[in-house]
N, C-alpha and C. Protein backbone atom coordinates (compact mmCIF):
# COMPACT_ATOMS: atom_id res chain seq x y z
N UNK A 1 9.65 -11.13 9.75
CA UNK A 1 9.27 -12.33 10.47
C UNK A 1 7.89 -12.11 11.09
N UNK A 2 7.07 -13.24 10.64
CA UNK A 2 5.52 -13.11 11.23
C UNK A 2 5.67 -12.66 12.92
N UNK A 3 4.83 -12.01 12.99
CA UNK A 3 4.50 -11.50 14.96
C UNK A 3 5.89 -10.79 15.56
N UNK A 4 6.97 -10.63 14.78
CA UNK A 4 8.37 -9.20 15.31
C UNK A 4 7.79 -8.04 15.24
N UNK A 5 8.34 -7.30 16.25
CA UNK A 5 8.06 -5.90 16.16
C UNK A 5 9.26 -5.14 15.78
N UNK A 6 9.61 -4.58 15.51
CA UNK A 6 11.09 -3.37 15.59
C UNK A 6 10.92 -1.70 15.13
N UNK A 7 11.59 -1.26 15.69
CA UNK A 7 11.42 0.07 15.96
C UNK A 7 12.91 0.85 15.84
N UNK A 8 12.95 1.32 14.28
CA UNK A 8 14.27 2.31 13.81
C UNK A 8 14.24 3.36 14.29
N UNK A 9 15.36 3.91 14.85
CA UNK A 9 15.21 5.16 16.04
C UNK A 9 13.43 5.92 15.46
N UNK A 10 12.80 5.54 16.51
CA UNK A 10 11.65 5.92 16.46
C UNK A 10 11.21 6.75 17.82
N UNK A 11 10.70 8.35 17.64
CA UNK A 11 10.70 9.21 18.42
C UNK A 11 9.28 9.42 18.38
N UNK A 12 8.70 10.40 19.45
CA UNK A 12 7.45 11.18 19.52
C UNK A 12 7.98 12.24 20.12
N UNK A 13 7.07 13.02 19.60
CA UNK A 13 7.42 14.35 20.01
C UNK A 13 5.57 14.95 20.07
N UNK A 14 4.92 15.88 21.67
CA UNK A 14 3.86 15.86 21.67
C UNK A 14 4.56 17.89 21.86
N UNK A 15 3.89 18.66 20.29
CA UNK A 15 4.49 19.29 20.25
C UNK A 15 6.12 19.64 20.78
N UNK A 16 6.56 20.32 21.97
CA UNK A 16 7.98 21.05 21.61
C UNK A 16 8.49 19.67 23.11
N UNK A 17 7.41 18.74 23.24
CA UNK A 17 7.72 17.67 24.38
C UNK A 17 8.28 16.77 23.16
N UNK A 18 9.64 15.89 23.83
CA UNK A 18 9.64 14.43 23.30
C UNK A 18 9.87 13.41 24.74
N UNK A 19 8.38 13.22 23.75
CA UNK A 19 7.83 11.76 25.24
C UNK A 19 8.73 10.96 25.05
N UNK A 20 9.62 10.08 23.63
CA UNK A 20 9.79 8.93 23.84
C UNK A 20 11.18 9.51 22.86
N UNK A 21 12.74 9.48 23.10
CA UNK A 21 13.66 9.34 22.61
C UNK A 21 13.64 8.74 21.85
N UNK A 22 14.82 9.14 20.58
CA UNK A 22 15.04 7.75 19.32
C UNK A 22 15.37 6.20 19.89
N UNK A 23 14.16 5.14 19.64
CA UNK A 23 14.28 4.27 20.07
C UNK A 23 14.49 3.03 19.17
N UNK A 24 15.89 2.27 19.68
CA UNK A 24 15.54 1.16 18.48
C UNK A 24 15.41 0.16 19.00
N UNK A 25 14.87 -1.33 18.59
CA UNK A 25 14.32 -2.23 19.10
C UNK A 25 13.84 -3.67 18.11
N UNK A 26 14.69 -4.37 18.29
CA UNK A 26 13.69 -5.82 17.94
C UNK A 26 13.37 -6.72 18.88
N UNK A 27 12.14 -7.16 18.39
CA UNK A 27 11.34 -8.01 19.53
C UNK A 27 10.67 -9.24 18.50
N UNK A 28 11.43 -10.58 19.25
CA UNK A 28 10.95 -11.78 18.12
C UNK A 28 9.89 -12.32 18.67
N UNK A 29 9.19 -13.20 17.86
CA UNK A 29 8.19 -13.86 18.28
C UNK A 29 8.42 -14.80 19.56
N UNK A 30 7.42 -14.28 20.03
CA UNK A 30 7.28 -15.65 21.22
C UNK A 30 8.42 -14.42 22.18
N UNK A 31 8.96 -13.84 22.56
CA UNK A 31 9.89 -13.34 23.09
C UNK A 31 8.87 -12.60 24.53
N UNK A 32 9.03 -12.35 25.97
CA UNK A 32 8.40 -11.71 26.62
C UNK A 32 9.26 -10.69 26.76
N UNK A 33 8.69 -9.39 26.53
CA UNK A 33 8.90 -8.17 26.69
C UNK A 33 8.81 -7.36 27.84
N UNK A 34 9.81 -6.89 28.74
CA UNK A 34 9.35 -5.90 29.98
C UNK A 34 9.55 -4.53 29.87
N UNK A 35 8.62 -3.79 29.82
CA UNK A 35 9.22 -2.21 29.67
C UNK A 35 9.30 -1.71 31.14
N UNK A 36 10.33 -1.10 31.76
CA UNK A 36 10.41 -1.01 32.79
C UNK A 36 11.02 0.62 33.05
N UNK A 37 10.79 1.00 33.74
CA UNK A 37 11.15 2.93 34.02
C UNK A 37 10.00 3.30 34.64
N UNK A 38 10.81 4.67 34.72
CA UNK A 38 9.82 5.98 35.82
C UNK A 38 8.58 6.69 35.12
N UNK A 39 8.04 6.89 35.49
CA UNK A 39 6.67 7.92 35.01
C UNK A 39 7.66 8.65 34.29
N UNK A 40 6.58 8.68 33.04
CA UNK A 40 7.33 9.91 32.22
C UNK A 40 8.12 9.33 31.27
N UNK A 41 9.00 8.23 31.10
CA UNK A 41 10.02 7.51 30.22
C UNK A 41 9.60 7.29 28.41
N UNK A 42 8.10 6.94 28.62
CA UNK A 42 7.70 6.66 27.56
C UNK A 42 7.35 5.48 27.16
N UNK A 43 7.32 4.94 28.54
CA UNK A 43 6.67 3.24 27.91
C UNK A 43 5.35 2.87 27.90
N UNK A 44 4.13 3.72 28.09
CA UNK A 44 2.85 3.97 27.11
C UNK A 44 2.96 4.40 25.75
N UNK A 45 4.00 5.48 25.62
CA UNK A 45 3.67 5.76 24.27
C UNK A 45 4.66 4.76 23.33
N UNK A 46 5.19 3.95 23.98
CA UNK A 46 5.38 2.90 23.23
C UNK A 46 5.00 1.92 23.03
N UNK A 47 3.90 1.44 23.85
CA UNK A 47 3.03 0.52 23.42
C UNK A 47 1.84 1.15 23.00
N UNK A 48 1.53 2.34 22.52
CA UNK A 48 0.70 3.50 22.04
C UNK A 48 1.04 3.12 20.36
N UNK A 49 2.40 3.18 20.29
CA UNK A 49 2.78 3.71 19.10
C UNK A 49 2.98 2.39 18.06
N UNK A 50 2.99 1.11 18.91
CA UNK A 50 2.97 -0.31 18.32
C UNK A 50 1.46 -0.53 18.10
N UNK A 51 0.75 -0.40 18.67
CA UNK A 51 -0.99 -0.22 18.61
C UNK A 51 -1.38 0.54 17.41
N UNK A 52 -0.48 1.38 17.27
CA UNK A 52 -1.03 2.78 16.21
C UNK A 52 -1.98 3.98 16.63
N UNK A 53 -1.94 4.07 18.11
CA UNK A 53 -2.67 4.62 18.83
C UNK A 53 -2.08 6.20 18.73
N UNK A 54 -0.63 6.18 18.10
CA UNK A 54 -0.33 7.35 18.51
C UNK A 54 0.86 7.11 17.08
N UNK A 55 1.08 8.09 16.47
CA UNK A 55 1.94 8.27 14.91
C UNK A 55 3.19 8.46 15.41
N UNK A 56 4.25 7.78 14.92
CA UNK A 56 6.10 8.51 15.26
C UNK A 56 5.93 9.68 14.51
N UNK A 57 7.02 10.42 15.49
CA UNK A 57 7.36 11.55 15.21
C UNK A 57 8.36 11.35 13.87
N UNK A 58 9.02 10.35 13.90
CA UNK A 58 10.30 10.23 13.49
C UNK A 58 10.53 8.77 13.78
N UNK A 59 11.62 7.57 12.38
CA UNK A 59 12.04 6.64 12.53
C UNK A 59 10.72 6.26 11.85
N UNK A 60 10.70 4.79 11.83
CA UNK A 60 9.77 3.64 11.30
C UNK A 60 9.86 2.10 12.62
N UNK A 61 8.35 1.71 12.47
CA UNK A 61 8.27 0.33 12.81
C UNK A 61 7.35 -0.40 12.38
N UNK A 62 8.18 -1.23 12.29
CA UNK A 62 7.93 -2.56 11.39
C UNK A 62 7.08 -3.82 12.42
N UNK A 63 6.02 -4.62 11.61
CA UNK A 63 5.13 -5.38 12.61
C UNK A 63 5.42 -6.50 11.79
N UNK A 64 5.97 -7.75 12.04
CA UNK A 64 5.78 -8.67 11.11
C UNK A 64 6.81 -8.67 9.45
N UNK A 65 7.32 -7.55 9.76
CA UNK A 65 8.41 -7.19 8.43
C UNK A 65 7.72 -6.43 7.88
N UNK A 66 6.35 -5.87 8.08
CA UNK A 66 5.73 -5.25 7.29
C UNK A 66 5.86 -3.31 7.85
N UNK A 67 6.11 -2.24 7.09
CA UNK A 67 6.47 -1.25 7.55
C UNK A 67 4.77 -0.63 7.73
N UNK A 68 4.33 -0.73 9.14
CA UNK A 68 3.04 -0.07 9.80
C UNK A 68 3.31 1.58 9.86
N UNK A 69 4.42 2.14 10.19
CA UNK A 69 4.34 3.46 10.89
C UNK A 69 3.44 4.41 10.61
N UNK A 70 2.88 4.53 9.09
CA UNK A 70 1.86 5.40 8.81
C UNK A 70 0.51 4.24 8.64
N UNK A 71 0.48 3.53 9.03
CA UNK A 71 -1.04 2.84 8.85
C UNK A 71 -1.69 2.67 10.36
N UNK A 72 -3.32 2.73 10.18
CA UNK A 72 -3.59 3.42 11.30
C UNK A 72 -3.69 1.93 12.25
N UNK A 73 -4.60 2.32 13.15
CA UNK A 73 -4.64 0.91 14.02
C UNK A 73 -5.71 0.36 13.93
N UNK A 74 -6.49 0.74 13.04
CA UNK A 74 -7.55 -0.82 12.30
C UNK A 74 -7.09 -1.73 11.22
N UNK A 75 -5.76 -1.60 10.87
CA UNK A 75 -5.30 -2.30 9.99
C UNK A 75 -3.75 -2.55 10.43
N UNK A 76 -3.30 -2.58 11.80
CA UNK A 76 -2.62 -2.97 12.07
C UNK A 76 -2.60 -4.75 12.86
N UNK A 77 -3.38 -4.81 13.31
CA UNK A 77 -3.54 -6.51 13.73
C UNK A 77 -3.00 -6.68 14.88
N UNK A 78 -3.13 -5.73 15.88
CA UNK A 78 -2.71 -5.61 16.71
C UNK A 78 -3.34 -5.38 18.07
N UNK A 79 -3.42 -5.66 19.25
CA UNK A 79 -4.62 -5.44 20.86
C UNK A 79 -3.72 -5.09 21.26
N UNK A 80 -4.12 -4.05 22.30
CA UNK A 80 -3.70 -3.51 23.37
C UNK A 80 -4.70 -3.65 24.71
N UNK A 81 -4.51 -4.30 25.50
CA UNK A 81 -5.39 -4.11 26.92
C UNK A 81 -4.96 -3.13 28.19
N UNK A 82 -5.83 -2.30 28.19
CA UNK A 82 -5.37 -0.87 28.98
C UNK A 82 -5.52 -1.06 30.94
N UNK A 83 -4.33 -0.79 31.26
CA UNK A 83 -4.30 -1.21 32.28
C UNK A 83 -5.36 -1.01 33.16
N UNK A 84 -6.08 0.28 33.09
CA UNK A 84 -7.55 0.00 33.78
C UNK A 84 -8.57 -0.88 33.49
N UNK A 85 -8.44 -1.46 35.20
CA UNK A 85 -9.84 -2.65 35.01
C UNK A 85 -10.91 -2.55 34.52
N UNK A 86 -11.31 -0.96 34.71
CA UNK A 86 -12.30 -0.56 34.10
C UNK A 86 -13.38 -0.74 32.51
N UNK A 87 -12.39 -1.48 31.98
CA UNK A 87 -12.40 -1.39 30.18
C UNK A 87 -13.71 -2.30 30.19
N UNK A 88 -13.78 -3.15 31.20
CA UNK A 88 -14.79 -4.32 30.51
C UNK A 88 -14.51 -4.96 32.16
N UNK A 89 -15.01 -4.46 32.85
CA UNK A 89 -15.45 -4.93 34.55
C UNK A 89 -15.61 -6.19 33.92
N UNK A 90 -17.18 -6.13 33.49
CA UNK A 90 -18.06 -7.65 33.78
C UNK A 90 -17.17 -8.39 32.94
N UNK A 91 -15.99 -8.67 32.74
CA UNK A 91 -16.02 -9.54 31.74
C UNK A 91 -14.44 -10.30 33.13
N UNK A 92 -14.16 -11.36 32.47
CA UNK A 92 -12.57 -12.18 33.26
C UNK A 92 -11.00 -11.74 32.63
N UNK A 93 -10.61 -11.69 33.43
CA UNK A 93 -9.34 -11.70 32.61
C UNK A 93 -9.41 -12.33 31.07
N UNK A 94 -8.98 -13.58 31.09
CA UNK A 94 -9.37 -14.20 29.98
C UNK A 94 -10.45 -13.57 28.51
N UNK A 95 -11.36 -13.18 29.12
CA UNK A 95 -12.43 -12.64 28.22
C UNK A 95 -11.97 -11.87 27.88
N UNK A 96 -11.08 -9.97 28.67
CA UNK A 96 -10.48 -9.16 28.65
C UNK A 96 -9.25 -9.39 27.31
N UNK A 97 -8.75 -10.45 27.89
CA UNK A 97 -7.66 -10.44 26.60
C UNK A 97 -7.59 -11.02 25.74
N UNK A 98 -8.79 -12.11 25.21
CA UNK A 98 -9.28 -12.61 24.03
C UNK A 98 -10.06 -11.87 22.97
N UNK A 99 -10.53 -10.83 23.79
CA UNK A 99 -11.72 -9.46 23.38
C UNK A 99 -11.55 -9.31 21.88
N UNK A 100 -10.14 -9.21 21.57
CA UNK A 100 -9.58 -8.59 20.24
C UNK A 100 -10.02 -9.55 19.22
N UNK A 101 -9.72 -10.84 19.96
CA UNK A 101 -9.53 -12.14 18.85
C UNK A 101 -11.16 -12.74 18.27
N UNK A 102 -11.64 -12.33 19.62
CA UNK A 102 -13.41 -12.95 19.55
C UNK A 102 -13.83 -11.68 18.75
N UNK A 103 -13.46 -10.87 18.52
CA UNK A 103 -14.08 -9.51 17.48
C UNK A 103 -13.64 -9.71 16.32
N UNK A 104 -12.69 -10.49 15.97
CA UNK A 104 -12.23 -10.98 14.79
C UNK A 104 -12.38 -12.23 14.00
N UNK A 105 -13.83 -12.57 15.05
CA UNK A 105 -14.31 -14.03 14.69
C UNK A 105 -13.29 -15.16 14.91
N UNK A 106 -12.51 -15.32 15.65
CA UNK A 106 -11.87 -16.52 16.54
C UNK A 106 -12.81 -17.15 17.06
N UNK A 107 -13.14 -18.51 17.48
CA UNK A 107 -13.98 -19.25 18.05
C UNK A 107 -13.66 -19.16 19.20
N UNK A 108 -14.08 -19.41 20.26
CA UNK A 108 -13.99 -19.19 21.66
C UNK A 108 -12.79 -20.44 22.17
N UNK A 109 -13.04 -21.53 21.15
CA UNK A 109 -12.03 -22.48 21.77
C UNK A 109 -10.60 -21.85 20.89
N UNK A 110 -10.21 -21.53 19.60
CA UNK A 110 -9.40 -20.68 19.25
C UNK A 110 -8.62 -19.52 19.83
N UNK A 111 -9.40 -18.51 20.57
CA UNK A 111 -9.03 -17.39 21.56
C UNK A 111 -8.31 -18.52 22.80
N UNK A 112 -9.04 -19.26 23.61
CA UNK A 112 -8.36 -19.70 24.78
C UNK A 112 -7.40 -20.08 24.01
N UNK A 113 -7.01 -21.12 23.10
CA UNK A 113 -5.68 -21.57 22.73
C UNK A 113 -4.51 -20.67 22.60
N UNK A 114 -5.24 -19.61 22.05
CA UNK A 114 -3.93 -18.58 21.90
C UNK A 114 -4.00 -17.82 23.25
């Protein structure tokens, strides 16, 4: 399904560490998502690992029905905005999280819509 994410027990392991337990997961379109836990749980490297920012150890996930787990994150179709403000001060919220779409040649009235 266009814009689902899901995640077949999908692990990381940063050498003899595993940051993120076998995790499984579907997430439909349009659906709001909360990852919620303590430092340490693994809910960066799970929005790390939907980005392609970071490879499973183990398991597969799927973006759209399409199996991403080994493809990197320029060909995943996917933004991540990093919680430091830092990324792009001068710019607005808005600007901040259209960033992806206006780099992908979205028209400016296109980005606000979405």
């Amino acid at each position: 399904m266009k814009g689902s994410v899901r995640f077949e027990n999908v692990t990381k392991k940063f050498g003899d560490v595993l940051a993120l337990k076998p995790l499984s997961l579907d997430i439909t379109p349009g659906t709001l998502v909360t990852l919620l836990g303590p430092s340490g749980c693994g809910k960066t490297t799970t929005l790390r690992l939907i980005a392609g920012l970071e490879s499973a150890t183990e398991g597969r996930i799927l973006i759209g029905g399409e199996d991403v787990t080994h493809l990197s994150a320029t060909y995943r179709k996917v933004s991540m905005v990093f919680q430091s403000y830092a990324l792009f001060p001068h710019m607005t919220v808005l600007e901040n999280v259209g960033y992806g779409l206006s780099v992908k040649g979205m028209s400016k009235s296109e980005v606000r819509d979405r």
